[in-house]
N, C-alpha and C. Protein backbone atom coordinates (compact mmCIF):
# COMPACT_ATOMS: atom_id res chain seq x y z
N UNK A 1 0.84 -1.20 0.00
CA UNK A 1 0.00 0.00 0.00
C UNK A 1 0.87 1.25 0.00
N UNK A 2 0.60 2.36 -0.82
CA UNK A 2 1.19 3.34 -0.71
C UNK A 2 0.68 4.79 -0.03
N UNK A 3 0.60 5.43 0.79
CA UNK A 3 -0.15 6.58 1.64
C UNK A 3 0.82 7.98 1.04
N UNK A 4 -0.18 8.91 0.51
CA UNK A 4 0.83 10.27 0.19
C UNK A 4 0.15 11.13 1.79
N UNK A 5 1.18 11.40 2.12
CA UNK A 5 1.45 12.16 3.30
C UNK A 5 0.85 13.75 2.71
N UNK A 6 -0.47 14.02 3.74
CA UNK A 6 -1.06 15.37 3.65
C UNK A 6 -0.81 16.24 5.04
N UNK A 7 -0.33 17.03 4.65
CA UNK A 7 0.82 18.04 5.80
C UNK A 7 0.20 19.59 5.22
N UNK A 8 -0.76 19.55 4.63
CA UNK A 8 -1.72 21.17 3.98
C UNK A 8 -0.67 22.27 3.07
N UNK A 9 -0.06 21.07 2.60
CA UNK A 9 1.07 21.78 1.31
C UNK A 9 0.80 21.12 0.17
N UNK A 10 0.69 20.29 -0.41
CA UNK A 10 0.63 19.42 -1.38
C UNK A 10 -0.53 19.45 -2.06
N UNK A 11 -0.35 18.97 -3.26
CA UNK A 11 -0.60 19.05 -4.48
C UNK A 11 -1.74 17.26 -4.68
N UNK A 12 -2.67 17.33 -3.54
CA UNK A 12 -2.57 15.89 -3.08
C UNK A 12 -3.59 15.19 -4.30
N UNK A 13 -4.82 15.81 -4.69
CA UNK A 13 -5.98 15.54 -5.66
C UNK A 13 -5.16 14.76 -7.09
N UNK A 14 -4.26 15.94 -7.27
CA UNK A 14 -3.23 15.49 -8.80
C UNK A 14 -2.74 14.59 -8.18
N UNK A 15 -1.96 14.27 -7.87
CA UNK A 15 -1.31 13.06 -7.20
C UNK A 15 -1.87 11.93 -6.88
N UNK A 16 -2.90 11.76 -6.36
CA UNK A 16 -3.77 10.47 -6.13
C UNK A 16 -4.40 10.15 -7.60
N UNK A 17 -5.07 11.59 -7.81
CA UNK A 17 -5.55 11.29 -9.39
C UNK A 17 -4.89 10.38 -10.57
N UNK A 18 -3.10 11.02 -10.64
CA UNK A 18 -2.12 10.09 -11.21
C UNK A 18 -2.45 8.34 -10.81
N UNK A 19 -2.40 8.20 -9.90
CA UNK A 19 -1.92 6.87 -9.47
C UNK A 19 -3.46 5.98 -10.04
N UNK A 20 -4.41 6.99 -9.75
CA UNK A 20 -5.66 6.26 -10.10
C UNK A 20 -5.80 6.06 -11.45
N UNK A 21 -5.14 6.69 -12.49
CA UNK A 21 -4.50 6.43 -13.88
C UNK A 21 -4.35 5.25 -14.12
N UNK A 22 -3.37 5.03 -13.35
CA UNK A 22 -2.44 3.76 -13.43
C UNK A 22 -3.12 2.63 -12.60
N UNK A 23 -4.16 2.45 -12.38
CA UNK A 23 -5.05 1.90 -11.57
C UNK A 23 -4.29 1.15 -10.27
N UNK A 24 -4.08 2.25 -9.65
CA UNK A 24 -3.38 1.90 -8.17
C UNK A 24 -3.89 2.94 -7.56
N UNK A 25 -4.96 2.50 -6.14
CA UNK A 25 -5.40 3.69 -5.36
C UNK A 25 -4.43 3.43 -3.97
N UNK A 26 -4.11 4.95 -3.73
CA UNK A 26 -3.48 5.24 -2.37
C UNK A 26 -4.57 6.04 -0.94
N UNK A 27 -3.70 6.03 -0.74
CA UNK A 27 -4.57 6.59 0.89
C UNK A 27 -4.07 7.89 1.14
N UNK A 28 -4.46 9.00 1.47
CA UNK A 28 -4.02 10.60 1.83
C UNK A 28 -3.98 9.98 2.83
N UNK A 29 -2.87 10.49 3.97
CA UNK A 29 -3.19 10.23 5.42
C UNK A 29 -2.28 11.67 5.99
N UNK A 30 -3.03 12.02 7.20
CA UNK A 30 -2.60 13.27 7.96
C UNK A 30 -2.00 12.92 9.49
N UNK A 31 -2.12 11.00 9.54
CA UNK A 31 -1.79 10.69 10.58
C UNK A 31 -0.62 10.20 10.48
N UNK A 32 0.42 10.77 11.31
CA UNK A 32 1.94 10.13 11.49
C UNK A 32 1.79 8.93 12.46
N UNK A 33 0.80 8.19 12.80
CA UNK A 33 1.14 7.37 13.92
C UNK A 33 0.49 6.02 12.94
N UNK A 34 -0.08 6.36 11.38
CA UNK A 34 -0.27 4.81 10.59
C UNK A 34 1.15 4.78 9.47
N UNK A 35 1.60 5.93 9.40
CA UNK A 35 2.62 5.72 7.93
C UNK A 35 3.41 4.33 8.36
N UNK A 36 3.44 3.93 9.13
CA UNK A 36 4.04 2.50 9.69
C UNK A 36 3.26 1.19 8.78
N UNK A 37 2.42 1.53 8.76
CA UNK A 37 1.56 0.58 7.93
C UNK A 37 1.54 0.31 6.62
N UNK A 38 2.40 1.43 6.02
CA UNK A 38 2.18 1.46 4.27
C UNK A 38 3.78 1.12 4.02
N UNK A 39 3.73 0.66 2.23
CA UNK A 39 4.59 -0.06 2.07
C UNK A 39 5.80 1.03 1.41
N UNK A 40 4.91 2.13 0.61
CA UNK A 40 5.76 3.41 0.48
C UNK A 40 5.09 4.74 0.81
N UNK A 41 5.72 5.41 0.59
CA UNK A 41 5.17 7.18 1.06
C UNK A 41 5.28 7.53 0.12
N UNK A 42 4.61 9.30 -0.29
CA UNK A 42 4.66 10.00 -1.23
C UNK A 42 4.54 10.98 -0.01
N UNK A 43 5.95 11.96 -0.57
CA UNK A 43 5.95 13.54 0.18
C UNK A 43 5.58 14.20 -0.90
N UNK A 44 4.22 14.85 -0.74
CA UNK A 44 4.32 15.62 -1.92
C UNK A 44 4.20 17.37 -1.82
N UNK A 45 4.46 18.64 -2.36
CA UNK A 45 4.69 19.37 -1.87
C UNK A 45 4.93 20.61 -2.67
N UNK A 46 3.86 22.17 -2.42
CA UNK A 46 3.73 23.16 -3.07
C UNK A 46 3.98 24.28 -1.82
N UNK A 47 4.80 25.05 -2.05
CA UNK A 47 5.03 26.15 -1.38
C UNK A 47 6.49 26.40 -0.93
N UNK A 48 6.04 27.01 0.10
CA UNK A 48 7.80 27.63 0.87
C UNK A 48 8.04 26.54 1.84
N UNK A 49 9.57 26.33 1.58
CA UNK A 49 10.67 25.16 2.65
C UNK A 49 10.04 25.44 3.76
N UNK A 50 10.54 26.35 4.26
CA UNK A 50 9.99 26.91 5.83
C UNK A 50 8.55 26.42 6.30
N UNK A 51 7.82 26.96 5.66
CA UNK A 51 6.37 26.93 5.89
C UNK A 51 6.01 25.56 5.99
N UNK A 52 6.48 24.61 5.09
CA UNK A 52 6.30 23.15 4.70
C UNK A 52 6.67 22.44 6.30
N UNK A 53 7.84 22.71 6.55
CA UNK A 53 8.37 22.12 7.71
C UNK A 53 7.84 22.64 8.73
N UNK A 54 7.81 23.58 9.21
CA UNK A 54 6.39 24.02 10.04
C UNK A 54 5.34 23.13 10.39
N UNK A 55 4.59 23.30 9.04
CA UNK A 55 3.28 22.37 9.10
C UNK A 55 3.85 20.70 9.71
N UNK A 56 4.62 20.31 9.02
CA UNK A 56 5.35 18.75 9.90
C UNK A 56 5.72 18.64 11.24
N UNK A 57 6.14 19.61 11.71
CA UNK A 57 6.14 19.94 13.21
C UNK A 57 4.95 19.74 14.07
N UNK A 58 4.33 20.79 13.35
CA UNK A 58 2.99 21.12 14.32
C UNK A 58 1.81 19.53 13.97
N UNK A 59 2.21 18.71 13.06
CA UNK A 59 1.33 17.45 12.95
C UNK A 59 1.89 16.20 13.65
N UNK A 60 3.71 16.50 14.11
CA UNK A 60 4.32 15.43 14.81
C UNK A 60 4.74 14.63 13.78
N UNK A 61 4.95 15.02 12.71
CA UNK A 61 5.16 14.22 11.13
C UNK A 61 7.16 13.92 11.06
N UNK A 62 7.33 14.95 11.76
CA UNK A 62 9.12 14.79 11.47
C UNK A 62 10.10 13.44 11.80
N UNK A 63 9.37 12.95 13.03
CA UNK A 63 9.90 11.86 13.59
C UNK A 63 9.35 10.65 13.08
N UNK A 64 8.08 10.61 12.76
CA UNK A 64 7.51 9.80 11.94
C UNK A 64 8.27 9.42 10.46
N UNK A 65 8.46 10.35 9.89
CA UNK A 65 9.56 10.26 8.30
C UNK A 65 10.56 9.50 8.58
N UNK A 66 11.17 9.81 9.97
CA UNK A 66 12.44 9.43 10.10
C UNK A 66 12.08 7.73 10.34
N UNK A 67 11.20 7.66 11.06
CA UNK A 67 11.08 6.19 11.86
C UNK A 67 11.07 5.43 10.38
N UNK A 68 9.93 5.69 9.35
CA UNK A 68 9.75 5.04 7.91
C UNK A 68 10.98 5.19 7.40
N UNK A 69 12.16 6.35 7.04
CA UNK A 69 13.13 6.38 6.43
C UNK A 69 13.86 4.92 6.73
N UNK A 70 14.05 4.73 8.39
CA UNK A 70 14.83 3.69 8.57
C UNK A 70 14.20 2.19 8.59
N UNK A 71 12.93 2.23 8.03
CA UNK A 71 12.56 0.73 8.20
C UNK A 71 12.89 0.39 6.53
N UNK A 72 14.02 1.31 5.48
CA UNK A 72 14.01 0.56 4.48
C UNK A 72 13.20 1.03 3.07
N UNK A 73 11.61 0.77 3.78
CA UNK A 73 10.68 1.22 2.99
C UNK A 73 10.95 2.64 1.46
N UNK A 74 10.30 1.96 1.02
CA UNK A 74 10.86 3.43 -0.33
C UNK A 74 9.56 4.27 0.34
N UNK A 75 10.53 5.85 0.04
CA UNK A 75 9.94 7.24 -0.02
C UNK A 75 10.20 7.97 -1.01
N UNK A 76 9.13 8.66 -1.55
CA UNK A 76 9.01 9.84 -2.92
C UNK A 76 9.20 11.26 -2.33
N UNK A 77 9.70 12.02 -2.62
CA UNK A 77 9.67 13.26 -2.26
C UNK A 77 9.25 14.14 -4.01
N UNK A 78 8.03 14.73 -3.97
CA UNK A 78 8.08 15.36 -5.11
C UNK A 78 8.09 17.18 -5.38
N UNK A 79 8.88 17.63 -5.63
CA UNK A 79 9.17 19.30 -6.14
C UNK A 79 9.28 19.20 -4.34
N UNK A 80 8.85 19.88 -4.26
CA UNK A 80 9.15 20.87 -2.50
C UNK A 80 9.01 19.22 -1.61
N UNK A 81 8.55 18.77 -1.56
CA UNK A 81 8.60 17.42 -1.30
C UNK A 81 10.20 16.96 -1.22
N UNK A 82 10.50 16.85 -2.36
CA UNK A 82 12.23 16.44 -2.31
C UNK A 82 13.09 17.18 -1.65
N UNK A 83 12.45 19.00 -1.56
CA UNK A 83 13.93 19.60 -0.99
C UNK A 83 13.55 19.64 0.40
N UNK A 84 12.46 19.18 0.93
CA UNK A 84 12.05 18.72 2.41
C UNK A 84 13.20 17.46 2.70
N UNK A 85 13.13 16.90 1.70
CA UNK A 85 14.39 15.48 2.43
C UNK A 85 15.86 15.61 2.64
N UNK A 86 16.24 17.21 2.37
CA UNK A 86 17.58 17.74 2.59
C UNK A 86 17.87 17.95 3.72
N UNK A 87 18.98 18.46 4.21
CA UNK A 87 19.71 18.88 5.08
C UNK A 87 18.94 20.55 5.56
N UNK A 88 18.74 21.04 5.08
CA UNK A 88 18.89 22.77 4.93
C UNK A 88 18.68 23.41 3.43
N UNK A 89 17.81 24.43 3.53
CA UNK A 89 17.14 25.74 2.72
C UNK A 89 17.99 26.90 3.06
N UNK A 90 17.70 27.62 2.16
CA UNK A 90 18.04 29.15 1.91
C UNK A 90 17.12 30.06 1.52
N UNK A 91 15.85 29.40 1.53
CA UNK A 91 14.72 29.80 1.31
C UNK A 91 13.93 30.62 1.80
N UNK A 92 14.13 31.98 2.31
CA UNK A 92 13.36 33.05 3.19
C UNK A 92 13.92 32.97 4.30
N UNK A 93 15.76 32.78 4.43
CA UNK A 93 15.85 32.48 5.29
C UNK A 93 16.83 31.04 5.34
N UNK A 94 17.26 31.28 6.53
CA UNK A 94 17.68 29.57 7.03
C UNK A 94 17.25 28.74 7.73
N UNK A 95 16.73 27.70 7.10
CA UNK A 95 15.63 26.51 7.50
C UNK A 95 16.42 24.82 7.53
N UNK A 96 16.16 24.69 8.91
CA UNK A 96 16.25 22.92 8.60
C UNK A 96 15.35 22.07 7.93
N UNK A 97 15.79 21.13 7.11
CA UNK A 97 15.15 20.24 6.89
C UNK A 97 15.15 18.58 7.43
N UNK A 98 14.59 17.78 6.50
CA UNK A 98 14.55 16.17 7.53
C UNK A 98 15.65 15.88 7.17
N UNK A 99 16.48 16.25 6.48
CA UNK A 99 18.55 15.25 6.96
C UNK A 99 18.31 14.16 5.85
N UNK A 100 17.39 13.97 5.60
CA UNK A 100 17.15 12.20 4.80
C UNK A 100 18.47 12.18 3.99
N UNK A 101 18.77 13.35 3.18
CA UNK A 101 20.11 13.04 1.91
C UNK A 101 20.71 14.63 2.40
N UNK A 102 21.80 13.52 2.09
CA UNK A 102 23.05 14.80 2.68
C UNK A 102 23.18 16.12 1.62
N UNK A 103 23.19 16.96 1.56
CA UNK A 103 22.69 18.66 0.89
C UNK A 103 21.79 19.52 1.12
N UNK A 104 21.80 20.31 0.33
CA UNK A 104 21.10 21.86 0.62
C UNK A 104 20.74 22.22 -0.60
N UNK A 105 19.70 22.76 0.13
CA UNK A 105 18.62 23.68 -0.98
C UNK A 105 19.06 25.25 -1.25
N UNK A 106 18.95 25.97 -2.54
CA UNK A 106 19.68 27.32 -2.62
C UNK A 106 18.89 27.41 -3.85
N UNK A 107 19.07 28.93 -3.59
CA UNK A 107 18.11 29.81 -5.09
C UNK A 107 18.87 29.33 -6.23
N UNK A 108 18.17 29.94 -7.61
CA UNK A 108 19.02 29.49 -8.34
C UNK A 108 20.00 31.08 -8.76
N UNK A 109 21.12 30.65 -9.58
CA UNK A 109 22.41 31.43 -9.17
C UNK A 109 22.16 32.67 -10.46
N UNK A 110 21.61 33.59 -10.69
CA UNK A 110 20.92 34.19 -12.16
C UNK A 110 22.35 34.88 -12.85
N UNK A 111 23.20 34.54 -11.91
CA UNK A 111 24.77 35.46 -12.55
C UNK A 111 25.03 34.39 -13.32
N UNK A 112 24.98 33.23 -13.29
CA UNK A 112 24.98 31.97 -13.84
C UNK A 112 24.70 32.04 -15.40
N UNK A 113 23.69 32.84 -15.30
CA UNK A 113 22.31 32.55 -16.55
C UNK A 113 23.47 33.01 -17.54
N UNK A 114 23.26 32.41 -19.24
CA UNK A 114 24.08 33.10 -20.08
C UNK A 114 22.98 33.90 -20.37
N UNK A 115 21.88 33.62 -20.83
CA UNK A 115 21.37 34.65 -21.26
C UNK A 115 19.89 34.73 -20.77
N UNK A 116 18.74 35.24 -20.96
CA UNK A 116 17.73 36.15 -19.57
C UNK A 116 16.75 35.01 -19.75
N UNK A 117 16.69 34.17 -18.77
CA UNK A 117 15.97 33.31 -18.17
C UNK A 117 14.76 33.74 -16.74
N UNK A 118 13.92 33.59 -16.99
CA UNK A 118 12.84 33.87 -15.78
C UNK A 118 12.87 32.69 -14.52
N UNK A 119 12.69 33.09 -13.45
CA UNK A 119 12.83 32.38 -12.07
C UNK A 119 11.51 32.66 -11.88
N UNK A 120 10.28 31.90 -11.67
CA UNK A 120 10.87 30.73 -11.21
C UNK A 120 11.43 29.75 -12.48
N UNK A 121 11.61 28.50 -12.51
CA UNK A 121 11.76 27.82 -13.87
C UNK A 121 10.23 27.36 -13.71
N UNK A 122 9.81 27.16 -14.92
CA UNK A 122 8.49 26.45 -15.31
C UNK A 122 8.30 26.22 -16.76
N UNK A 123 7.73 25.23 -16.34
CA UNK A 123 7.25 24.53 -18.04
C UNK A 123 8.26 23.31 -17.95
N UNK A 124 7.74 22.71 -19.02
CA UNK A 124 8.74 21.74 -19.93
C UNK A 124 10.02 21.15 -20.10
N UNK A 125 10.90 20.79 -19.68
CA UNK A 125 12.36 20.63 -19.70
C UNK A 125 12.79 19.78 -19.91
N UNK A 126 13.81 18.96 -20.13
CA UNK A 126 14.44 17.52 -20.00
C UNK A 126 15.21 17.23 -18.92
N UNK A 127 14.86 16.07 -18.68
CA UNK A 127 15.71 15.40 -17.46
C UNK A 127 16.88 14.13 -17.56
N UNK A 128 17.72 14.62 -17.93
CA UNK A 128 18.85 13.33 -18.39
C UNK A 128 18.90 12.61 -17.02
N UNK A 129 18.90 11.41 -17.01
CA UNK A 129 19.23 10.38 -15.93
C UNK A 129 19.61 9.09 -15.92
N UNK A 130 20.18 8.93 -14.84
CA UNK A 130 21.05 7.60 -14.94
C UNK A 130 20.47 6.08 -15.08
N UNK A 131 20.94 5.01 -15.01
CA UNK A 131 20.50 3.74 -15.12
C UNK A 131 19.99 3.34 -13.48
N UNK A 132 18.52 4.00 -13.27
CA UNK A 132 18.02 3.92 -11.74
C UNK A 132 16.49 3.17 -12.54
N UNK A 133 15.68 2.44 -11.34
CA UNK A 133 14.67 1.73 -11.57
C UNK A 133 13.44 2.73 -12.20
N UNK A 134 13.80 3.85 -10.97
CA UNK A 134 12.63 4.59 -11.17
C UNK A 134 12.43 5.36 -12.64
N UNK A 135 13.34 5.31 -13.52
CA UNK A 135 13.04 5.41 -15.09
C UNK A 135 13.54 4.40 -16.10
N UNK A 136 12.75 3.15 -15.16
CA UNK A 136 12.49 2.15 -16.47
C UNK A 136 11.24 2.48 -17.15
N UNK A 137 11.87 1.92 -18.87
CA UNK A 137 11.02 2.37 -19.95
C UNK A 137 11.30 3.72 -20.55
N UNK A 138 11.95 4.70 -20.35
CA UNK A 138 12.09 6.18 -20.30
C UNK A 138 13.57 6.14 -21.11
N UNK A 139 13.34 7.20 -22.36
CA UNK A 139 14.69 7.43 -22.83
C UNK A 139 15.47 8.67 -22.03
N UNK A 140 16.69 7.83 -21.93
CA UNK A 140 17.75 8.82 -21.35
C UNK A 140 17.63 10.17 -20.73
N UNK A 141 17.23 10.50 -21.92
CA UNK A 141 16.52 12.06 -21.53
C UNK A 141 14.95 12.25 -22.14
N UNK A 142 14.07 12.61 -21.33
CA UNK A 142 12.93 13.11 -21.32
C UNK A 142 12.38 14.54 -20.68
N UNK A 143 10.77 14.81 -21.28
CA UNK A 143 10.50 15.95 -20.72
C UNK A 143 9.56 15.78 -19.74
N UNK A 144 9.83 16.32 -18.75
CA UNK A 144 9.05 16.13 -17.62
C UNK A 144 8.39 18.10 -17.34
N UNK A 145 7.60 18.30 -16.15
CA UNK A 145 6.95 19.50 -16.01
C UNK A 145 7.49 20.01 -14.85
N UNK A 146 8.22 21.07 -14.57
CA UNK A 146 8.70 21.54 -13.83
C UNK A 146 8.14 23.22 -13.04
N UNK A 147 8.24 23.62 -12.14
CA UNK A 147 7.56 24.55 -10.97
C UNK A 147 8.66 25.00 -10.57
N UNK A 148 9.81 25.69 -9.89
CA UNK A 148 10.40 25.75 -8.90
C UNK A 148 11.16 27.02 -8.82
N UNK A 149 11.78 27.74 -7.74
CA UNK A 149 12.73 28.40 -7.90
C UNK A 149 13.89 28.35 -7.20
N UNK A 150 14.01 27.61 -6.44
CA UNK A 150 14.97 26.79 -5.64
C UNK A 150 15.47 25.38 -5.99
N UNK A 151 16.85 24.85 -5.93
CA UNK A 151 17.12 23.72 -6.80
C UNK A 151 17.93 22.82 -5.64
N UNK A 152 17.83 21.50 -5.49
CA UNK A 152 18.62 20.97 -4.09
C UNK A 152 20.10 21.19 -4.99
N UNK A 153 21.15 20.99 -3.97
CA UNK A 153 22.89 20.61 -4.36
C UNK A 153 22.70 19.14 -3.49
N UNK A 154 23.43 18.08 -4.04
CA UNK A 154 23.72 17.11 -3.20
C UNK A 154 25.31 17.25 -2.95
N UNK A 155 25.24 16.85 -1.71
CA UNK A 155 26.27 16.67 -0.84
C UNK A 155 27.41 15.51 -1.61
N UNK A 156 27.06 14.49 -2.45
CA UNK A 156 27.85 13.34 -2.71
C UNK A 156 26.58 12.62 -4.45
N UNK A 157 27.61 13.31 -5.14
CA UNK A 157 27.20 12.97 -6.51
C UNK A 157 26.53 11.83 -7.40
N UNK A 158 27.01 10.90 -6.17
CA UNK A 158 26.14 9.35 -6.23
C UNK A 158 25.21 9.77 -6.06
N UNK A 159 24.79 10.56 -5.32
CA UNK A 159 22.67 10.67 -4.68
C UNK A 159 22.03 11.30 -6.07
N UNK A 160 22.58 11.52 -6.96
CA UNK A 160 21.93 12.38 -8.01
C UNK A 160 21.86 11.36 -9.39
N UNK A 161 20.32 11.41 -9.40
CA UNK A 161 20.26 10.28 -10.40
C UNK A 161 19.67 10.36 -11.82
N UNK A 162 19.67 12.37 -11.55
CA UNK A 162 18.91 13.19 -13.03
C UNK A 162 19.23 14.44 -12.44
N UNK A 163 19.43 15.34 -14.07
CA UNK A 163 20.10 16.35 -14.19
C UNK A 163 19.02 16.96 -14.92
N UNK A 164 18.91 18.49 -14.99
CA UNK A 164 18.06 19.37 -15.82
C UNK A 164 19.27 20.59 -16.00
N UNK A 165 19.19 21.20 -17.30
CA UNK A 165 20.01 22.44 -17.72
C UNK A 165 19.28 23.62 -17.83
N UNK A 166 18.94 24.70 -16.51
CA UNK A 166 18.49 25.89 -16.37
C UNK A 166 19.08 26.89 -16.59
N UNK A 167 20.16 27.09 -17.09
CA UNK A 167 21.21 28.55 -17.21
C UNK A 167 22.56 27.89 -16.92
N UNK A 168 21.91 26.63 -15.90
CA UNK A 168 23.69 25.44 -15.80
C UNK A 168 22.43 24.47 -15.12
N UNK A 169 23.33 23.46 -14.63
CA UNK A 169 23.25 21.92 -15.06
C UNK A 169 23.13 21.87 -13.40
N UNK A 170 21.79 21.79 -12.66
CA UNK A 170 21.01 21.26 -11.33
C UNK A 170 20.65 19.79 -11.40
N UNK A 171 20.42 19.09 -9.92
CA UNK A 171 20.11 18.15 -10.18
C UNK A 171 18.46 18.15 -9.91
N UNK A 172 18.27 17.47 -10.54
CA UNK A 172 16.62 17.27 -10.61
C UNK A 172 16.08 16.13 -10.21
N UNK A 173 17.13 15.01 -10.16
CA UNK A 173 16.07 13.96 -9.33
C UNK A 173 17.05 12.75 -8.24
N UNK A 174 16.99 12.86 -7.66
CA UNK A 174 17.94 11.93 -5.68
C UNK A 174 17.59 10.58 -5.99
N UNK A 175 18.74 9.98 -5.07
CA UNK A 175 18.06 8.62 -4.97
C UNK A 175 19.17 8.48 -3.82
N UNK A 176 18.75 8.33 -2.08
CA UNK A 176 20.06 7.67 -1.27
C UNK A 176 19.32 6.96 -0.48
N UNK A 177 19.96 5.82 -0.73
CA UNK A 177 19.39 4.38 -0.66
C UNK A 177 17.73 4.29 -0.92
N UNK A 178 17.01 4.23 -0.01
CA UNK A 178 15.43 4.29 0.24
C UNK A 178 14.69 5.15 -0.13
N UNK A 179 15.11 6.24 -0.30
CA UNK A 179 14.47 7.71 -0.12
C UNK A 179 15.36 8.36 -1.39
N UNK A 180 14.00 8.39 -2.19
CA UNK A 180 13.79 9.36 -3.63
C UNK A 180 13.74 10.58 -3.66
N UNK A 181 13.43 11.34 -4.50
CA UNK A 181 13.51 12.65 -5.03
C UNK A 181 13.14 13.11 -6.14
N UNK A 182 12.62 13.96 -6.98
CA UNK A 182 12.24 13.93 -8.66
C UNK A 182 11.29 15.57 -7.88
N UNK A 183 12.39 16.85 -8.57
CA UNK A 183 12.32 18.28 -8.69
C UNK A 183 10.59 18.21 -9.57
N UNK A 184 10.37 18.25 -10.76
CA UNK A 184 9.72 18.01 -11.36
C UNK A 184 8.03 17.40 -11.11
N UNK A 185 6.92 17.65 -11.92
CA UNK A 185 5.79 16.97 -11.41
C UNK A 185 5.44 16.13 -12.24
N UNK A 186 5.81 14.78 -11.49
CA UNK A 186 5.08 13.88 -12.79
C UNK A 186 3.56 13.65 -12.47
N UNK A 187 3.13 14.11 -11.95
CA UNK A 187 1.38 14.12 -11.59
C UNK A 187 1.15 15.32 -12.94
N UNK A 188 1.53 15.72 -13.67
CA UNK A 188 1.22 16.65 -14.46
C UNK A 188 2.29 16.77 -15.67
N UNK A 189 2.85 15.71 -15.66
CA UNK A 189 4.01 15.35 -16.71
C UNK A 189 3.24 14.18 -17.73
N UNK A 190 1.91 14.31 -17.84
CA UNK A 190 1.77 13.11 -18.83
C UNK A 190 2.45 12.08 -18.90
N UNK A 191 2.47 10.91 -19.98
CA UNK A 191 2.79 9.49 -20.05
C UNK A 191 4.01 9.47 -19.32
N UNK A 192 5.31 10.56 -19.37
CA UNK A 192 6.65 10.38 -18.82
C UNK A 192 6.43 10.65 -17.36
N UNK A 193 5.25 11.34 -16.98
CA UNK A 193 5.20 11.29 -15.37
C UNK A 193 4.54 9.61 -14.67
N UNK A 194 3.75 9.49 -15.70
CA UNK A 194 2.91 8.54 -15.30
C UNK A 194 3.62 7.49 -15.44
N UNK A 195 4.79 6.91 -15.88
CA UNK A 195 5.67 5.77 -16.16
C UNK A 195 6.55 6.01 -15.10
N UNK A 196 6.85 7.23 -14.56
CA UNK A 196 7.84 7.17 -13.35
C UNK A 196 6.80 6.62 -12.34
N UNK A 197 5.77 7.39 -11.88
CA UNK A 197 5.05 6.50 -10.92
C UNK A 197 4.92 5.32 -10.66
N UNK A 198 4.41 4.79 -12.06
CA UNK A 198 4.50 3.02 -11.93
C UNK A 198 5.59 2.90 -11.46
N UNK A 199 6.89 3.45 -12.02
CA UNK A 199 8.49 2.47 -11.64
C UNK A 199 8.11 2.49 -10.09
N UNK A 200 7.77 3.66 -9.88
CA UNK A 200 7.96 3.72 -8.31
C UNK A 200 7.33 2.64 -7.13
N UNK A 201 5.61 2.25 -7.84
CA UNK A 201 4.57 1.48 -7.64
C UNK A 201 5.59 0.25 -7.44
N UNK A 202 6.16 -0.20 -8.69
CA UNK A 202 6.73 -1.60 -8.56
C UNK A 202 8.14 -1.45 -8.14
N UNK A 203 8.75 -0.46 -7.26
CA UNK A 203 9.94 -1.28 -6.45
C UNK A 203 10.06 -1.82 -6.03
């Protein structure tokens, strides 16, 4: 069974909707004391770092992630979702996050840009990525749908298992050990979102 974790940030309707695509229904749950029960999680997640982690606090959700992180179990983190599984934001501020993968979250760098790119990024992009489960079926590089204006850094280059080129070359989608990542929305990425889900369904 898979439960997407509702913490009053997320993007939860699209997200269940996806899976019901793929004819796999999940469970919203707001309770940290069943995620013990499901076989994966979905963090899913619209807004500010800060604010996000907040809301996990005040539901008792933080210790809960952690308890699931270590039983093994696979976890999704999606767009703000993923940079919740970092170390630390720069996001309005300096914010902790759940530690899950070693790095930090940071704006993106616009001195960078060669030439005049809008922040946030949105729309359309490609995601080159490596030989990971979660894009079986998927050529090398695909377009997935992207939101964001903040991009994670990983700490250790193994955890990065997809790349996107915004003005320079971010990573766009984690993988350390158990606990996923994917910048991007595949709840709104058509067939290439909806084929990552399944991978995810059948780990």
């Amino acid at each position: 069974m898979i439960a997407v974790v509702d913490y009053n940030m997320g993007n939860l309707a699209s997200v269940k909707n996806a899976f019901a695509c793929l004819g796999s229904d999940v469970i919203v749950t707001s309770d940290p004391d069943t995620f013990h029960r499901y076989d994966k999680l979905i963090l899913p997640g619209v807004g500010a770092f800060g604010d996000a982690m907040e809301h996990l606090k005040e539901r008792h959700m933080v210790e809960a992630l952690h308890e699931f992180a270590q039983s093994g179990n696979y976890m999704l983190g999606i767009c703000l979702g993923m940079q919740l599984l970092f170390e630390s934001s720069q996001e309005f501020g300096s914010h902790q996050g759940l530690g899950l993968i070693p790095g930090h979250v940071e704006a993106f760098d616009r001195s960078k840009f060669s030439h005049s790119l809008k922040v946030p990024h949105m729309g359309w992009n490609r995601m080159f990525t490596t030989d990971h489960p979660l894009f079986e079926q998927l050529d090398e590089a695909h377009y997935l749908y992207f939101v964001h204006s903040f991009h994670v850094t990983c700490s250790f280059d193994c955890d990065c298992i997809g790349t996107t080129e915004y003005g320079y070359t971010f990573a766009s989608a984690v993988a350390h050990e158990n606990i996923l990542g994917i910048q991007p929305h595949p709840e709104k990425s058509h067939k290439n979102g909806l084929q990552i889900l399944k991978n995810f369904i059948e780990l």
